[in-house]
Protein backbone atom coordinates (compact mmCIF):
# COMPACT_ATOMS: atom_id res chain seq x y z
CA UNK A 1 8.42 -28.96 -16.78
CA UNK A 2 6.11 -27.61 -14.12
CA UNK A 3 7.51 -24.09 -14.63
CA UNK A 4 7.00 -24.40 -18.63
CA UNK A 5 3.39 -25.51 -17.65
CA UNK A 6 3.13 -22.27 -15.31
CA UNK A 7 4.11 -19.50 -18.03
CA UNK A 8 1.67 -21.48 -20.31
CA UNK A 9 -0.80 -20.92 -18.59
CA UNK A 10 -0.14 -17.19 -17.23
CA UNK A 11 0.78 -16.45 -21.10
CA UNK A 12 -2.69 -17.84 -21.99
CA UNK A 13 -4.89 -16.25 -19.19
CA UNK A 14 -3.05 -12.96 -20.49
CA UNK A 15 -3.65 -13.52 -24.08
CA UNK A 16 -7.83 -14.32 -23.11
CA UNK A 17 -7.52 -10.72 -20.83
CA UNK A 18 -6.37 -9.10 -23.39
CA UNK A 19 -8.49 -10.89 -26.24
CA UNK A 20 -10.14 -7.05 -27.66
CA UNK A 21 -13.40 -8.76 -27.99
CA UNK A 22 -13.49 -9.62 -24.49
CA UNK A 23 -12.27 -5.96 -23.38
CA UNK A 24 -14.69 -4.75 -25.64
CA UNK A 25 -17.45 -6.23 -23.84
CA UNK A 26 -19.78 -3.97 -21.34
CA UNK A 27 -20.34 -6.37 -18.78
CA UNK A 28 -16.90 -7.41 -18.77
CA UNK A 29 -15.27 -3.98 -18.04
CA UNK A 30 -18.36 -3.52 -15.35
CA UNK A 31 -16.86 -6.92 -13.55
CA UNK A 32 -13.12 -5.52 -13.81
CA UNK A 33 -13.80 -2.99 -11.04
CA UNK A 34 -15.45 -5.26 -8.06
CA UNK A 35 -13.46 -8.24 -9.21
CA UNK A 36 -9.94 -6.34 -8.61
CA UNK A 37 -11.56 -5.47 -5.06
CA UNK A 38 -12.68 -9.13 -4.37
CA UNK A 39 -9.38 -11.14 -5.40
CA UNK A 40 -7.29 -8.55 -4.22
CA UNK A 41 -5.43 -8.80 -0.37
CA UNK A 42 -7.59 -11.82 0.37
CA UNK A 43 -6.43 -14.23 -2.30
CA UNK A 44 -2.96 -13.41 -0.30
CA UNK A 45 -3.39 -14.16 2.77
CA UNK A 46 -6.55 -16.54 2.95
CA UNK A 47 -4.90 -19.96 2.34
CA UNK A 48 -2.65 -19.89 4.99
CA UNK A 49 -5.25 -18.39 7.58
CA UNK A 50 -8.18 -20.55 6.91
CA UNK A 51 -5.62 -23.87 6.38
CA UNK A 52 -4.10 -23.24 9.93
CA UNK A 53 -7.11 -22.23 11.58
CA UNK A 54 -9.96 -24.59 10.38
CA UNK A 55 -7.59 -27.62 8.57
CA UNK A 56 -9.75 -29.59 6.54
CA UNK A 57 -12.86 -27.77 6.98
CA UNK A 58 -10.77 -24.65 5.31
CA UNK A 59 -13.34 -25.04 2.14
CA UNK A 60 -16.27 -25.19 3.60
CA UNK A 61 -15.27 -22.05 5.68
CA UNK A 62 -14.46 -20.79 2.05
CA UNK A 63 -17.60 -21.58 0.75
CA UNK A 64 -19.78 -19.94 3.71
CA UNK A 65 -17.42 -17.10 3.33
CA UNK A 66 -18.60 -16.67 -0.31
CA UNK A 67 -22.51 -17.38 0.75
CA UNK A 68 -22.24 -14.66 3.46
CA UNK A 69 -20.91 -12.18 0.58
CA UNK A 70 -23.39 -12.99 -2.16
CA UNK A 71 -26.64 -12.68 0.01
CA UNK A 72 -25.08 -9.33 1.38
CA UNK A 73 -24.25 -7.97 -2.49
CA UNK A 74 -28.17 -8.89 -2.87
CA UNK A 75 -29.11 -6.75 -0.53
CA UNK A 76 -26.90 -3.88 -2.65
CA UNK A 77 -28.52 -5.57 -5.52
CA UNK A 78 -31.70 -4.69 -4.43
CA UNK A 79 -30.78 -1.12 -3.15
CA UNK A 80 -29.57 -0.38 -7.00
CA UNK A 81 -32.86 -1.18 -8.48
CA UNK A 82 -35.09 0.17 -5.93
CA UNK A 83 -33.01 3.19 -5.91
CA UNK A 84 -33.27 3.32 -9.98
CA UNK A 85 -37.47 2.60 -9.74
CA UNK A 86 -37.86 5.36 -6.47
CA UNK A 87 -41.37 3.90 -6.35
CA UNK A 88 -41.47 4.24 -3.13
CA UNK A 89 -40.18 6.91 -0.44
CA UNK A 90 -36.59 6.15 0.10
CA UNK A 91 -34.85 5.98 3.62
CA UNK A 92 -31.87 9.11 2.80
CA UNK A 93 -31.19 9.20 6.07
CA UNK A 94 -29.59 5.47 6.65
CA UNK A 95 -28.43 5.88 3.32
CA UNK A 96 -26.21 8.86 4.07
CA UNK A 97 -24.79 7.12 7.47
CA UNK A 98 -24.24 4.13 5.25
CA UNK A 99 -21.92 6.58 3.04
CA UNK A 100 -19.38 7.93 5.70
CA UNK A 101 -19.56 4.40 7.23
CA UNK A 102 -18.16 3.63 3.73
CA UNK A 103 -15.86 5.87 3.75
CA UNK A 104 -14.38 5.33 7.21
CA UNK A 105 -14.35 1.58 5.43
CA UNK A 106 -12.13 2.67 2.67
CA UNK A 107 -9.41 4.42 5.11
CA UNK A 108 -9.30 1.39 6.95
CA UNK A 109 -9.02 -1.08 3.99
CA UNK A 110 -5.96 1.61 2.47
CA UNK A 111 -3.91 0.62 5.51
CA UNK A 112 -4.47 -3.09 4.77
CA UNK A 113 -3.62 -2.58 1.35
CA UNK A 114 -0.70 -0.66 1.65
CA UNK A 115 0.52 -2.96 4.66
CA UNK A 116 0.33 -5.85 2.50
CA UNK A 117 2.13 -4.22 -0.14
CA UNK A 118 5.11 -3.07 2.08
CA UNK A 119 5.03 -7.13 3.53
CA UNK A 120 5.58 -8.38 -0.17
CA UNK A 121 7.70 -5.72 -0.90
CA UNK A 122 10.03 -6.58 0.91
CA UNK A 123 9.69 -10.13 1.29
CA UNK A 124 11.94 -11.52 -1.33
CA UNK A 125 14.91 -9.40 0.01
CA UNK A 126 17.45 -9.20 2.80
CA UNK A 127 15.43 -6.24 4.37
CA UNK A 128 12.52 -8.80 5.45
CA UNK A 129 11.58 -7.07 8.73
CA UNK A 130 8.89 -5.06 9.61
CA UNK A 131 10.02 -2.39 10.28
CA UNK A 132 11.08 -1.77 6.54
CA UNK A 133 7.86 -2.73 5.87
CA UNK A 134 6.32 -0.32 7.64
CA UNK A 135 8.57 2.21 5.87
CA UNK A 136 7.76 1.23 2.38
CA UNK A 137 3.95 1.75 3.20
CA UNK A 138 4.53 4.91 4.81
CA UNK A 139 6.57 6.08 1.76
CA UNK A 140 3.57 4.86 -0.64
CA UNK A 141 1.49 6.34 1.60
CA UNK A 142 3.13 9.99 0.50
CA UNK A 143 3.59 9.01 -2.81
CA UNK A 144 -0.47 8.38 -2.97
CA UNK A 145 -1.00 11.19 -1.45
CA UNK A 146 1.28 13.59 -2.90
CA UNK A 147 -0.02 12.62 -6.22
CA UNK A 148 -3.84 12.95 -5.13
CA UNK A 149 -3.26 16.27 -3.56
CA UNK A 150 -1.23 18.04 -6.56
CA UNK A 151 -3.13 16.41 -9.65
CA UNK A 152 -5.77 13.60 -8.72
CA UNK A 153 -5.29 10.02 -9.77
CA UNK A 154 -6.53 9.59 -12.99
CA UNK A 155 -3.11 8.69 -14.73
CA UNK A 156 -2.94 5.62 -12.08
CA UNK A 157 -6.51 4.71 -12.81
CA UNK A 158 -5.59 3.81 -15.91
CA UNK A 159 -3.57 0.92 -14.23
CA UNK A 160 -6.66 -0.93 -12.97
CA UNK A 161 -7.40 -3.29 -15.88
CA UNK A 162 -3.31 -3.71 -16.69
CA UNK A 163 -3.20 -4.84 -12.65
CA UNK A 164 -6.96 -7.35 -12.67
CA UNK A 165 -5.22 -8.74 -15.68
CA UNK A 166 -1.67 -9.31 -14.01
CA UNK A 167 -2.94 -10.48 -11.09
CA UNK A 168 -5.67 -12.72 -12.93
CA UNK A 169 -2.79 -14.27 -15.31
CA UNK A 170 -0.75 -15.15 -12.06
CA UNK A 171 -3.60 -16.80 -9.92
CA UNK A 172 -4.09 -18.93 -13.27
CA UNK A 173 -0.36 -19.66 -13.25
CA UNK A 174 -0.74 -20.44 -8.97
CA UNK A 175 -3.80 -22.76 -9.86
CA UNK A 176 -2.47 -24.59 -12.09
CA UNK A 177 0.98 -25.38 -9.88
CA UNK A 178 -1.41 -26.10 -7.31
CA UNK A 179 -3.17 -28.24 -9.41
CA UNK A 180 -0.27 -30.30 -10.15
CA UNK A 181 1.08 -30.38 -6.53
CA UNK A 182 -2.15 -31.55 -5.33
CA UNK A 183 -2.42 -34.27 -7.96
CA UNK A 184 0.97 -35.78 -7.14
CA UNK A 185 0.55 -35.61 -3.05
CA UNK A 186 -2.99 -37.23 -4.06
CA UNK A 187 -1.24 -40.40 -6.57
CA UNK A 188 1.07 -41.23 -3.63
CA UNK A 189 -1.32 -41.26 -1.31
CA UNK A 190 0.10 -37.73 0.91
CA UNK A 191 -3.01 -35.81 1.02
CA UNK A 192 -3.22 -33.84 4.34
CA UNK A 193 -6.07 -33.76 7.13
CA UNK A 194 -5.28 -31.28 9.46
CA UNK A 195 -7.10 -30.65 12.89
CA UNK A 196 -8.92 -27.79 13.38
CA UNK A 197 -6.94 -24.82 15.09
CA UNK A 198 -9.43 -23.21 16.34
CA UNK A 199 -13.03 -24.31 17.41
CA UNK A 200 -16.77 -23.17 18.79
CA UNK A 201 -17.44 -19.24 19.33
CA UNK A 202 -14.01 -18.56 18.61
CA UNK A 203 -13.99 -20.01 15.28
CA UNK A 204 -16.99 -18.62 14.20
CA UNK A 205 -15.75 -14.63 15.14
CA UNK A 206 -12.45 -15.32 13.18
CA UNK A 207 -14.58 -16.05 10.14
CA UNK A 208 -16.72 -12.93 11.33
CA UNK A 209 -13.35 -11.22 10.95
CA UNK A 210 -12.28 -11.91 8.07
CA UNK A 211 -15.46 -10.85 5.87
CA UNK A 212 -13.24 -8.01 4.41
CA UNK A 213 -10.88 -10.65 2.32
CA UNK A 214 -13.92 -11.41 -0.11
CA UNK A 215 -15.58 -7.64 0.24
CA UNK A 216 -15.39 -5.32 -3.12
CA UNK A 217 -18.49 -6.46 -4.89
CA UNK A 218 -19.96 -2.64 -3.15
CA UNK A 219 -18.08 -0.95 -5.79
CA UNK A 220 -20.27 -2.00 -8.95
CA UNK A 221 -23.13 0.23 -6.97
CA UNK A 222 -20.80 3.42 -7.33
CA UNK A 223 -20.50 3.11 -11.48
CA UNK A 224 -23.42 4.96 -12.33
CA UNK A 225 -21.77 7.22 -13.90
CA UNK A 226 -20.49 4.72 -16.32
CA UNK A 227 -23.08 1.77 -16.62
CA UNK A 228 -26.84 1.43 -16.12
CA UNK A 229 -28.50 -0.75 -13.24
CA UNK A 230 -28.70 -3.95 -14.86
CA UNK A 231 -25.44 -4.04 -16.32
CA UNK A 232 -24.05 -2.88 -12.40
CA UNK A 233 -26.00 -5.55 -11.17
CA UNK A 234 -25.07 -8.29 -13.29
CA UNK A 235 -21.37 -7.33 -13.62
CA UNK A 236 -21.56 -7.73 -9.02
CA UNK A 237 -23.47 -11.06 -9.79
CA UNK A 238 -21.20 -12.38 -11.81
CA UNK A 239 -17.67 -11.36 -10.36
CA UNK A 240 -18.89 -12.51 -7.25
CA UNK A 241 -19.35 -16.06 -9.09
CA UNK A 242 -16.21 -15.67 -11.09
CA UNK A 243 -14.42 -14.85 -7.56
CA UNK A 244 -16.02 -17.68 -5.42
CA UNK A 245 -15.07 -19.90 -7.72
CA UNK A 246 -11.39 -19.28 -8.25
CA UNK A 247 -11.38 -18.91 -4.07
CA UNK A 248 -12.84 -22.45 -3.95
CA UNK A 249 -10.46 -24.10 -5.80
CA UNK A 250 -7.69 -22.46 -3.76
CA UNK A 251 -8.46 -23.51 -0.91
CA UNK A 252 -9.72 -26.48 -2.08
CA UNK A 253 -6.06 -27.58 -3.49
CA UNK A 254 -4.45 -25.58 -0.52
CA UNK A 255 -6.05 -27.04 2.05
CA UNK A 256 -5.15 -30.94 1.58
CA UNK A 257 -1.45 -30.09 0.59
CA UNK A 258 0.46 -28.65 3.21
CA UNK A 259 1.17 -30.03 6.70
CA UNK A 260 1.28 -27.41 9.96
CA UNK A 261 4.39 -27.13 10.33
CA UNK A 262 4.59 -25.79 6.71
CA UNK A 263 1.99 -22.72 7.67
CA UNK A 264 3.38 -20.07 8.50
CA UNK A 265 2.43 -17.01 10.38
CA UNK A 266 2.45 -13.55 8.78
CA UNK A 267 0.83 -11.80 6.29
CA UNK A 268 3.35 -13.29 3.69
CA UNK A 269 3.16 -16.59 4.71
CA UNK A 270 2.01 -17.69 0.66
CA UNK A 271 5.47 -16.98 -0.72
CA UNK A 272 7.19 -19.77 1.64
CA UNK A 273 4.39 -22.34 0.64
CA UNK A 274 4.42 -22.11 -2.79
CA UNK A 275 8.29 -22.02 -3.37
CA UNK A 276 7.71 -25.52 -1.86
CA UNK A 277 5.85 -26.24 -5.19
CA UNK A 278 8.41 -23.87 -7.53
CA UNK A 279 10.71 -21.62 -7.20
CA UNK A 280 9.21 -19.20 -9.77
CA UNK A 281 5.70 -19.01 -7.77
CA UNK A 282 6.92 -16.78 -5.06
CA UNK A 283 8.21 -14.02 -7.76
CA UNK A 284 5.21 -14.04 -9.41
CA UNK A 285 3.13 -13.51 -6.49
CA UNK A 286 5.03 -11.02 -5.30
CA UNK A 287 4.86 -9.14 -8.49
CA UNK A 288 1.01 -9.76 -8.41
CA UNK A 289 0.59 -8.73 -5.16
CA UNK A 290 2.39 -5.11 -5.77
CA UNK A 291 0.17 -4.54 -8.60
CA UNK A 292 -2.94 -5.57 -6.78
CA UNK A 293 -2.19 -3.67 -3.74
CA UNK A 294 -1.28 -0.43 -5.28
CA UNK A 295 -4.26 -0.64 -7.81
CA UNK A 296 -6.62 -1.04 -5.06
CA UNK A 297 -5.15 1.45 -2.59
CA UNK A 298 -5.43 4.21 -5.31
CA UNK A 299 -8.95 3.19 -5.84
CA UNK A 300 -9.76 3.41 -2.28
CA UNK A 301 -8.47 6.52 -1.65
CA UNK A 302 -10.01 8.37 -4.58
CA UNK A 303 -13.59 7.10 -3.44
CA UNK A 304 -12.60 7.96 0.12
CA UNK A 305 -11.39 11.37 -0.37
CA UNK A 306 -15.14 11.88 -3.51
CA UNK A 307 -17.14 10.62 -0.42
CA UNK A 308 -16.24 12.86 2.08
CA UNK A 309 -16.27 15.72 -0.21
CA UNK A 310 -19.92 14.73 -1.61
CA UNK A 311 -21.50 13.91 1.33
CA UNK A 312 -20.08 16.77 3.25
CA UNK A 313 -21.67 19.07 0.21
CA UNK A 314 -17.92 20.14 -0.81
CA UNK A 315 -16.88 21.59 3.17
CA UNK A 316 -14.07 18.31 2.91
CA UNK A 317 -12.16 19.19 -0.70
CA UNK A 318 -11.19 15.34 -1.76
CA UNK A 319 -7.40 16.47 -1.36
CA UNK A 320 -8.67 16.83 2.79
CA UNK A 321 -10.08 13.74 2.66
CA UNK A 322 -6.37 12.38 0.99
CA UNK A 323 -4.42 13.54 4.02
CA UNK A 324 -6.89 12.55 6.49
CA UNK A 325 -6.92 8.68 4.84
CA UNK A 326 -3.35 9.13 4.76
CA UNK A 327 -2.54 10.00 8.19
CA UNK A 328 -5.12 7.85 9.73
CA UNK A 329 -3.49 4.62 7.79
CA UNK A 330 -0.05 6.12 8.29
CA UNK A 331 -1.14 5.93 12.50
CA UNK A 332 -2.49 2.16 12.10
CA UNK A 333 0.63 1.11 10.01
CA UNK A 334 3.23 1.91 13.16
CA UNK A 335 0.48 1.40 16.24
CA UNK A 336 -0.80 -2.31 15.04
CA UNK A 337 -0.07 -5.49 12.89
CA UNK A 338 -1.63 -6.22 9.28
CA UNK A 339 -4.11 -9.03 11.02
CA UNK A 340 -5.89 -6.30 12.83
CA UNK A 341 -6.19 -4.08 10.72
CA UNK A 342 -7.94 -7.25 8.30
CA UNK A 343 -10.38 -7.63 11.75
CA UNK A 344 -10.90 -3.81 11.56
CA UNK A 345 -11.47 -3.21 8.06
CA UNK A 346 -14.05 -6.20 8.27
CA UNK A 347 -15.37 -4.62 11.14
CA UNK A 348 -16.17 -1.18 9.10
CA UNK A 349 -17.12 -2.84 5.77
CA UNK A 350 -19.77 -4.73 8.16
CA UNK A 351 -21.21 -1.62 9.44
CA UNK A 352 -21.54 -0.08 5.85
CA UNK A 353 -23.19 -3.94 5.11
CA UNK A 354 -25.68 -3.46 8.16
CA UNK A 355 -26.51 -0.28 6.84
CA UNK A 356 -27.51 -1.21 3.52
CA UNK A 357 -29.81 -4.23 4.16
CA UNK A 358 -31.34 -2.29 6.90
CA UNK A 359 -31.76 0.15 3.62
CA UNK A 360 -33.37 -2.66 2.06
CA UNK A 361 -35.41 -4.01 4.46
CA UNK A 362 -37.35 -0.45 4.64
CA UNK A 363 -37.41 0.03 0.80
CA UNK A 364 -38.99 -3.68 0.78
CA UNK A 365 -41.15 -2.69 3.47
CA UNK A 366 -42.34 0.20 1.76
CA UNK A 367 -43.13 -1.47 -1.32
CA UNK A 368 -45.05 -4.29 0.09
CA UNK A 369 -42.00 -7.10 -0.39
CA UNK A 370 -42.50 -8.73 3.62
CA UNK A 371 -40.81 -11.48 2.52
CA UNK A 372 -37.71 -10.05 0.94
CA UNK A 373 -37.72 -7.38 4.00
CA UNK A 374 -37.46 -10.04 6.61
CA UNK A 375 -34.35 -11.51 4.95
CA UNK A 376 -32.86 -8.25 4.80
CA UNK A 377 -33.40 -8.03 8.14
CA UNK A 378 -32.22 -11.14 9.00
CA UNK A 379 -28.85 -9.70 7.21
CA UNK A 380 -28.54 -6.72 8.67
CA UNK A 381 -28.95 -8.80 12.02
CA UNK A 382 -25.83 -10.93 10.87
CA UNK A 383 -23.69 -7.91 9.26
CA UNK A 384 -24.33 -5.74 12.70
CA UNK A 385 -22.75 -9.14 14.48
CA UNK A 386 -20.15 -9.67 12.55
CA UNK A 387 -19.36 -5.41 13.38
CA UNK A 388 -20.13 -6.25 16.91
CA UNK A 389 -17.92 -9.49 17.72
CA UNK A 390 -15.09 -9.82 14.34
CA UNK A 391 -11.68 -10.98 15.56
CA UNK A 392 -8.37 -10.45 14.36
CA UNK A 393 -5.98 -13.38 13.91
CA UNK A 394 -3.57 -14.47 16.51
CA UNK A 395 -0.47 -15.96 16.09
């Protein structure tokens, strides 16, 4: 029955994704791009992380999580339309160093795509081990690049709204087994409380650490091409709602369900815990998290490889930049574990976060907003600490 109530509701999140009035709409295919960033690796590998490490206080970890990522996009917010006005001088320099921080970001994050996708890919069959792991994202790795190098990605780009759907469908699918799980533990009474795992200054740098699992909202700055400034800045607004609230639940219904003993460690920890629920959940996450991973590496790279080429006035050819992302990710899949390379892509996208509200503390200052530039401050304060002190999860 539960299964039935599953591919009910994947069919009908599906049949709303693909609804043509909904596709048609602006604002909608403006959210599609942050929001495949946002729910992407994180939605993976969050539940078990914050569940074991902060037990019962998992949402409200959640929740800050979300805070943190919403003031920071307001800071980009705030960039995009000061940027747009240029009623006052603008600060190019930070604003370039923000760029290759930006891009370093998106060579980092590739690697923790890609080594999530080799995890899952392999997690359903006899070959479980990381060292085929490892392989699989080191053969994606060429493929990626091989395609990028001979004839650019636009043919895979095209997958981005078939994968945000998929994976969408799925988590509705997830939420609603959860749902159900957590209703039945709750009518007899077997809600769990778990102990914090980890507490004081330690607890607070793994959150610092793991600022990359709800990072993506960035991206809606880089569609100017496509979309004007309001519609960029309410399509970041609102996938940024859309994605704190689906987040929210999950850990919300994760966090009371399972006991410790049931949480385990690795990056594809998810797939054990919900088979406990139904047997079908771990397929479809797997199949969601193959289309989420790939989507978002290809993504990645492409921006990496235009950055570097842009801001290095054409010198870097975005086919350069391809190998370089692809042997740097290539070195962190075989010298380090997926958890560090979460702590080090947080660490990066932090940087590029610093950057920007310093960005928009000046641009306030400039244009007489003390107020707003003091908060940016404040932010680029708590982004530069987060760079500074981030920690990687231990097992």
């Amino acid at each position: 029955m539960l299964n039935l109530l599953i591919f009910a509701a994947v069919a009908a999140a599906s049949a709303i994704l693909w609804w043509p009035r909904l596709r048609s709409s602006a604002i909608w295919r403006a959210m599609t791009t942050p929001l495949a960033s946002i729910i992407g690796s994180g939605f993976l590998v969050l539940g078990p992380i914050l569940t074991n490490a902060y037990g019962a206080y998992a949402p409200a970890v959640m929740a800050a999580l979300c805070l943190g990522s919403y003031l920071l996009g307001g800071a980009i917010r705030y960039n995009m339309r000061a940027a747009d006005a240029r009623d006052a001088p603008w600060p190019d320099g930070i604003e370039t160093v923000a760029s290759w921080a930006l891009a370093f970001a998106y060579i980092v994050s590739v690697a923790y795509y890609l080594n999530l996708f080799g995890a899952f890919a392999v997690s359903l069959t006899r070959f479980d081990d990381p060292i085929f792991a490892r392989s699989v994202t080191t053969a994606v790795y060429a493929i990626i690049c091989g395609v990028g190098w001979t004839s650019g990605f636009r043919s895979l780009e095209a997958m981005e709204y078939l994968s945000v759907s998929i994976k969408l469908a799925i988590i509705a699918g997830l939420l609603v087994g959860l749902g159900f799980f957590f209703g039945d533990k709750a009518a007899r009474g077997g809600l769990v409380f778990l102990e914090t795992g980890v507490t004081g200054w330690g607890a607070i740098t793994l959150g610092f650490g793991l600022i990359v699992t709800v990072q993506g909202f960035e991206t809606s700055r880089y569609l100017g091409a496509t979309y004007d400034t309001e519609t960029r800045v309410r399509s970041m607004k609102w996938a940024q709602w859309l994605s704190s609230a689906i987040y929210l639940t999950y850990i919300l219904l994760i966090g009371f369900t399972f006991r410790r003993d049931q949480l385990a460690f690795s990056e594809t920890a998810i797939v054990d815990m919900m088979g406990v629920i139904t047997p079908i959940l771990p397929l479809l996450l797997v199949v969601a998290a193959l289309a989420a991973q790939f989507s978002a590496a290809v993504a990645d790279t492409s921006g990496s490889g235009g950055l570097m080429s842009e801001l290095s006035a054409g010198r870097i050819r975005p086919r350069a930049g391809y190998a370089i992302l692809t042997a740097t990710g290539v070195a962190l899949t075989w010298a380090t574990d997926v958890f560090r390379i979460i702590s080090l892509a947080s660490r990066a996208f932090a940087v590029y976060y610093a950057l920007q509200c310093a960005v928009a503390a000046l641009a306030a200052v400039r244009r007489g907003d003390r107020a707003r530039a003091a908060g940016f401050g404040g932010l680029a304060i708590l982004a530069a600490s987060i760079a500074v002190f981030g920690q990687a999860v231990e097992g």
